[in-house]
Protein backbone atom coordinates (compact mmCIF):
# COMPACT_ATOMS: atom_id res chain seq x y z
CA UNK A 1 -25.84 -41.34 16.93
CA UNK A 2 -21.59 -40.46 16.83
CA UNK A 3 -21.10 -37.74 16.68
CA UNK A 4 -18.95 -36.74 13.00
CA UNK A 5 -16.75 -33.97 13.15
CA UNK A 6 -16.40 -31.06 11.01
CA UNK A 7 -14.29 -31.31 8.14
CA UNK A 8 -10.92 -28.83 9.26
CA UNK A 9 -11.19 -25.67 7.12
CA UNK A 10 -8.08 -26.12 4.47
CA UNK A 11 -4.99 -24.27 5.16
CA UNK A 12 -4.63 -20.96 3.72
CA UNK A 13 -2.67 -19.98 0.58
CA UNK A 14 0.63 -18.40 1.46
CA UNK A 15 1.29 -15.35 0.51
CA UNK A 16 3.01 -15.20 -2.54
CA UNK A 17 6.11 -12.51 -2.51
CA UNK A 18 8.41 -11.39 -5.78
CA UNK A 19 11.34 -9.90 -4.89
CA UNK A 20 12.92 -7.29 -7.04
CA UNK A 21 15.94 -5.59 -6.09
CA UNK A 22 19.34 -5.00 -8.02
CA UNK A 23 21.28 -5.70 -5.30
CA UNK A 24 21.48 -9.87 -5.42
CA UNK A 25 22.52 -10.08 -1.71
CA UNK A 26 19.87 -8.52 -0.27
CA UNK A 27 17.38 -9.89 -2.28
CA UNK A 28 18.99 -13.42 -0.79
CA UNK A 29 18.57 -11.81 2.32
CA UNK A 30 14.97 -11.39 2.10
CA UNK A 31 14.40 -14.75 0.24
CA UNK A 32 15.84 -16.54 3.59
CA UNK A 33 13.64 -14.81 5.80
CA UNK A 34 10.10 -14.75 3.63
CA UNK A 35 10.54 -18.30 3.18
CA UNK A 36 11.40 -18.98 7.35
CA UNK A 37 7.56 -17.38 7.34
CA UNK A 38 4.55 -20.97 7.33
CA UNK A 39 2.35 -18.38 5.74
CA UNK A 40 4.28 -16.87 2.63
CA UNK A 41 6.47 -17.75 -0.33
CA UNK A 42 9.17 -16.40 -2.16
CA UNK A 43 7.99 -17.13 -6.45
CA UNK A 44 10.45 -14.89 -8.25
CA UNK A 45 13.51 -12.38 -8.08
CA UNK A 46 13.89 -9.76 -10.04
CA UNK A 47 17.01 -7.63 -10.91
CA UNK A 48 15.20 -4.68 -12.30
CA UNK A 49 11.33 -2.91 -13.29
CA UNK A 50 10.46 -4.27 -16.09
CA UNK A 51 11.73 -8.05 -14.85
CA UNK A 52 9.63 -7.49 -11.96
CA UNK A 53 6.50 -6.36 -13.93
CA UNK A 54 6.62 -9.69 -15.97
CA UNK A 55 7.48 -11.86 -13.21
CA UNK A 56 4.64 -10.13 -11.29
CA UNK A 57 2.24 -11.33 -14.08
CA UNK A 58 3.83 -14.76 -14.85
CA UNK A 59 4.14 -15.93 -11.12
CA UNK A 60 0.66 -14.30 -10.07
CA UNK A 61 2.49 -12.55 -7.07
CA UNK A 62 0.49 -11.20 -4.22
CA UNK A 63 2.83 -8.54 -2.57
CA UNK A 64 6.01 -7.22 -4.69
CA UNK A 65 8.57 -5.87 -2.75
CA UNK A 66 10.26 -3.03 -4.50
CA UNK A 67 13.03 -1.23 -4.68
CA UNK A 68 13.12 2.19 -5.85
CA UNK A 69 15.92 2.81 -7.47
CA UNK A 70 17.40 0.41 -10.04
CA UNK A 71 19.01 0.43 -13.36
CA UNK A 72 16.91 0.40 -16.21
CA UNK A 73 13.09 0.23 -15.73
CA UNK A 74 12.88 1.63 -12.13
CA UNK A 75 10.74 0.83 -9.23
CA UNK A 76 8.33 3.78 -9.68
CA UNK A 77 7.76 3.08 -13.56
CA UNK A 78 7.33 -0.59 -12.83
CA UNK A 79 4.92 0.37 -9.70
CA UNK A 80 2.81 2.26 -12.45
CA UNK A 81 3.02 -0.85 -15.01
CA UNK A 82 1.32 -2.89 -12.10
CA UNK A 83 -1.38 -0.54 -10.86
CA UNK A 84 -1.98 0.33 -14.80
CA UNK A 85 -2.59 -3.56 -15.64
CA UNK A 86 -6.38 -4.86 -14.80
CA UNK A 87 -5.48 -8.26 -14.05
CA UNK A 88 -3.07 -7.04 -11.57
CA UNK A 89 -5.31 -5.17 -9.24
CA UNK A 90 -5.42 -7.75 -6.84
CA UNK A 91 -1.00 -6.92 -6.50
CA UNK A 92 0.38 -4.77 -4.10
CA UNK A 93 3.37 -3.10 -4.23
CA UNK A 94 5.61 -2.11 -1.16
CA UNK A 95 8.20 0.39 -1.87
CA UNK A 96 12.03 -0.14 -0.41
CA UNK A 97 13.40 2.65 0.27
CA UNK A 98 17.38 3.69 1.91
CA UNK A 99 16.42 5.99 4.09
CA UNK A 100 12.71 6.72 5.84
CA UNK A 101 12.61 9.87 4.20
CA UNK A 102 12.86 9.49 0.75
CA UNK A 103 12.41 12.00 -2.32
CA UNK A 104 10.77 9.34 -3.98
CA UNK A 105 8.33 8.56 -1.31
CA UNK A 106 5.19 11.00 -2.87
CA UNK A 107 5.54 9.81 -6.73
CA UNK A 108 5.54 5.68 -5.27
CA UNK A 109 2.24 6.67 -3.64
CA UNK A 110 0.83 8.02 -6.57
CA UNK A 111 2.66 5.21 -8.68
CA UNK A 112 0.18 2.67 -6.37
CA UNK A 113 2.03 1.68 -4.29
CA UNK A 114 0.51 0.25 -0.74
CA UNK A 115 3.48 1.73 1.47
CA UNK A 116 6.65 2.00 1.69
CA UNK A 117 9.49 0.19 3.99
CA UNK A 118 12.96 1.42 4.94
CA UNK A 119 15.69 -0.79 4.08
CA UNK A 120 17.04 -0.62 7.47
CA UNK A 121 13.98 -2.00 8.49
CA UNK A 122 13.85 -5.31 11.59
CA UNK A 123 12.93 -8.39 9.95
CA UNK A 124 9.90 -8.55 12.09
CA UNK A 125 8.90 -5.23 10.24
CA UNK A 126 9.53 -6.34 6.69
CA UNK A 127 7.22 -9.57 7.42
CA UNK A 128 4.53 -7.64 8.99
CA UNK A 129 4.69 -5.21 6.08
CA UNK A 130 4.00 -8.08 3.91
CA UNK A 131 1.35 -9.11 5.84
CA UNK A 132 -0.50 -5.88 6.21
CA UNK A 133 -0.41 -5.12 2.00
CA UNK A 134 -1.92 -8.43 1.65
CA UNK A 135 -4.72 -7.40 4.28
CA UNK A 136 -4.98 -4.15 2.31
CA UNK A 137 -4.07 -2.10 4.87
CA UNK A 138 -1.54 1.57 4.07
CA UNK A 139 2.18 1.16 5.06
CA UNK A 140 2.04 4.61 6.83
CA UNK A 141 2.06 5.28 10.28
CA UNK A 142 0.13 8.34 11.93
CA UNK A 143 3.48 9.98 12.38
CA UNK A 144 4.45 9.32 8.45
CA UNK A 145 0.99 10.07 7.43
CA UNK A 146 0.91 13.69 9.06
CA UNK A 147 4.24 14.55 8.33
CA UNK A 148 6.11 12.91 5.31
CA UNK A 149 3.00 12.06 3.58
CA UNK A 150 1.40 15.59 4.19
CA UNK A 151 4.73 17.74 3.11
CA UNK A 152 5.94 15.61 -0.35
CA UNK A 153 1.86 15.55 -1.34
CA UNK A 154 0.25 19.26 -0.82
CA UNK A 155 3.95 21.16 -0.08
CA UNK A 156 6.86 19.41 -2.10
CA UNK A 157 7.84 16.38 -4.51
CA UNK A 158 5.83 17.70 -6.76
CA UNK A 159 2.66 18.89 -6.12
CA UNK A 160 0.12 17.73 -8.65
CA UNK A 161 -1.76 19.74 -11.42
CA UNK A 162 -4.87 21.74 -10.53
CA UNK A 163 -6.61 19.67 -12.60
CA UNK A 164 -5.60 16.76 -10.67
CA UNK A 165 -6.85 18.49 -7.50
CA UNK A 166 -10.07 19.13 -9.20
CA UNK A 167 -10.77 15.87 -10.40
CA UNK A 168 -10.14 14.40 -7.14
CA UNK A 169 -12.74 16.84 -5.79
CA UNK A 170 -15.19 15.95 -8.36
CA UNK A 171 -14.96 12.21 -7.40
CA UNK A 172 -15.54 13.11 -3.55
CA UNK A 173 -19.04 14.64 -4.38
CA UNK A 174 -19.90 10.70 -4.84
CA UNK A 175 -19.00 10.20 -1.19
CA UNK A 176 -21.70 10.36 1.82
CA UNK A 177 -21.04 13.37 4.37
CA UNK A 178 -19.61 10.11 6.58
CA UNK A 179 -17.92 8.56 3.94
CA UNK A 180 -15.98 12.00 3.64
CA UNK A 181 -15.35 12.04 7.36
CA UNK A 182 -13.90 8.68 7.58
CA UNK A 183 -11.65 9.66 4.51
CA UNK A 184 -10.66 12.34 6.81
CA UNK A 185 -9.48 10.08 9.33
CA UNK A 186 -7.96 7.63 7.02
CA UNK A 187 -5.61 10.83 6.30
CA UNK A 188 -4.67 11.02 9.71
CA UNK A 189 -3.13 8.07 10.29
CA UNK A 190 -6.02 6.20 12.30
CA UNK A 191 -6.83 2.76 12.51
CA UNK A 192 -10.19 1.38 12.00
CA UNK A 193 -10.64 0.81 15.31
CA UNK A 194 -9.39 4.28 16.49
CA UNK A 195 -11.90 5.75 13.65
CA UNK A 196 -14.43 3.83 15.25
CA UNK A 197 -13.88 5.20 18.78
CA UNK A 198 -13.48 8.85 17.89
CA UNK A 199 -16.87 8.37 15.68
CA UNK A 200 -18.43 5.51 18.13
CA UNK A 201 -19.11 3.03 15.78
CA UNK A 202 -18.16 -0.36 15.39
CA UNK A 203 -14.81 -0.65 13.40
CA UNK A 204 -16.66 -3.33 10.82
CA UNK A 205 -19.29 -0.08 10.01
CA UNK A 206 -15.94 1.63 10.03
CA UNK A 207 -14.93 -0.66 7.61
CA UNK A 208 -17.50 -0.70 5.60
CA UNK A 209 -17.28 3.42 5.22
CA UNK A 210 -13.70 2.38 3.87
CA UNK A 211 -13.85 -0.15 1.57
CA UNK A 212 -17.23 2.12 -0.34
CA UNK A 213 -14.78 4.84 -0.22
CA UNK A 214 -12.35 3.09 -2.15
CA UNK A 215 -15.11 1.92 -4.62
CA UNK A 216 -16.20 4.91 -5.18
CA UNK A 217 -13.41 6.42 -5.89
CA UNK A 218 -11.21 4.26 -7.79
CA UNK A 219 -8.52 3.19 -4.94
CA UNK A 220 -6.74 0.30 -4.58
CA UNK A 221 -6.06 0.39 -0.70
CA UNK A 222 -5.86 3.10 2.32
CA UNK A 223 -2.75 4.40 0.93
CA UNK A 224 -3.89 5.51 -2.13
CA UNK A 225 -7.31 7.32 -0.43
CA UNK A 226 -4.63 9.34 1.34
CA UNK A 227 -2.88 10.58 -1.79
CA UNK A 228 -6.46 11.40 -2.77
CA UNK A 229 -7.35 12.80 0.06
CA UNK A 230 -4.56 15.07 0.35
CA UNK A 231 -4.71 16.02 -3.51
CA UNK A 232 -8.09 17.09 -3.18
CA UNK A 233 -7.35 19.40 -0.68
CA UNK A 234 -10.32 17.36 1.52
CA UNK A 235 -7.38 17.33 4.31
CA UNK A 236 -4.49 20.09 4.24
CA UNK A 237 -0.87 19.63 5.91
CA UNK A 238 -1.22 21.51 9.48
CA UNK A 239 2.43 22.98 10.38
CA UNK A 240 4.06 20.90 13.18
């Protein structure tokens, strides 16, 4: 009997990027290198918020790179437009931002956004970026997390309400004791498979702690359990 191979699994879909900036030469910029990238797509430009927001819906985007600050309907109100719509929760958002440390940093969080990316960044950065919102992943390193993160959430940039703090609270009683502890760790910057090692587990358990985390809770990625986590007060800033 011949043998019949198996039928090749079908390429992926690439990832489908809107780019919305009010600057058209950078936006050209980014165009030329998303579409050097096999695995992703450049469907739509956008000059300001509310252009991106209806782009976002008509071109069903996957990852919308954002800029921050543009005329009009900025990046933060447009970031809140997307997280607000249901048939966009599948959408992330990474911020753009002209320097590292930005003012704005804090509110894009909360806005829903999955990160945030200096404009300086290397190209190899920017794709990767991409990459790692589409996986679901938080734009924030350990050194970002603790630091930035910590000071613009529970110190400056407008701390929220108490009664944000206690409603955040009130949702973490639906967490298990290790659901809470990897929440913990998600704060600090650790990867799955660190998480795993400190709590010697598999990183797919690890994983699994995660994503019923964000279930239970209402979050749309990593980077939005550590606005919650911070806000609750289930992690506090720790002087450097």
């Amino acid at each position: 009997m011949e043998h019949t191979p198996s039928d090749p699994q079908p390429p992926a879909a690439p990832i489908r990027v809107l780019l919305a900036d009010d600057q058209a030469l950078l936006r050209s910029a980014f165009k030329v290198l998303v579409d050097s990238e096999p695995d992703m797509e450049v469907v739509g430009e956008a000059a300001d918020g509310a252009q991106a927001y209806a782009l976002a819906r008509e071109r069903r985007a996957d990852v919308v790179l954002m800029d921050i600050r543009m005329p009009g309907t900025d990046g933060l109100a447009a970031t809140r437009m997307i997280s607000a719509d249901p048939e966009l929760s599948g959408v992330r958002v990474v911020m753009l931002t002209t320097f590292e440390v930005d003012e704005y940093v804090a509110a894009a969080l909360r806005a829903g956004a999955s990160g945030f990316l200096g404009k300086g960044a290397e190209p190899d950065e920017l794709l990767n970026a991409i990459r790692i919102a589409v996986a679901g992943e938080a734009l924030l390193s350990p050194a970002a997390t603790k630091g930035l993160i910590a000071t613009f959430l529970a110190q400056g940039g407008g701390a929220p309400p108490a009664a944000a703090a206690g409603a955040h609270a009130e949702r973490l009683a639906a967490l298990t004791g290790r659901e809470r502890e990897v929440l913990g760790l998600v704060a600090g910057g650790l990867s799955n498979d660190e998480i795993g090692g400190r709590l010697e587990v598999s990183p797919l358990t690890v994983k699994t702690h995660v994503n019923r985390a964000m279930a239970k809770l209402g979050a749309r990625d990593r980077a939005q359990l550590v606005v919650i986590a911070y806000e609750s007060g289930l992690v506090r800033p720790r002087a450097e």
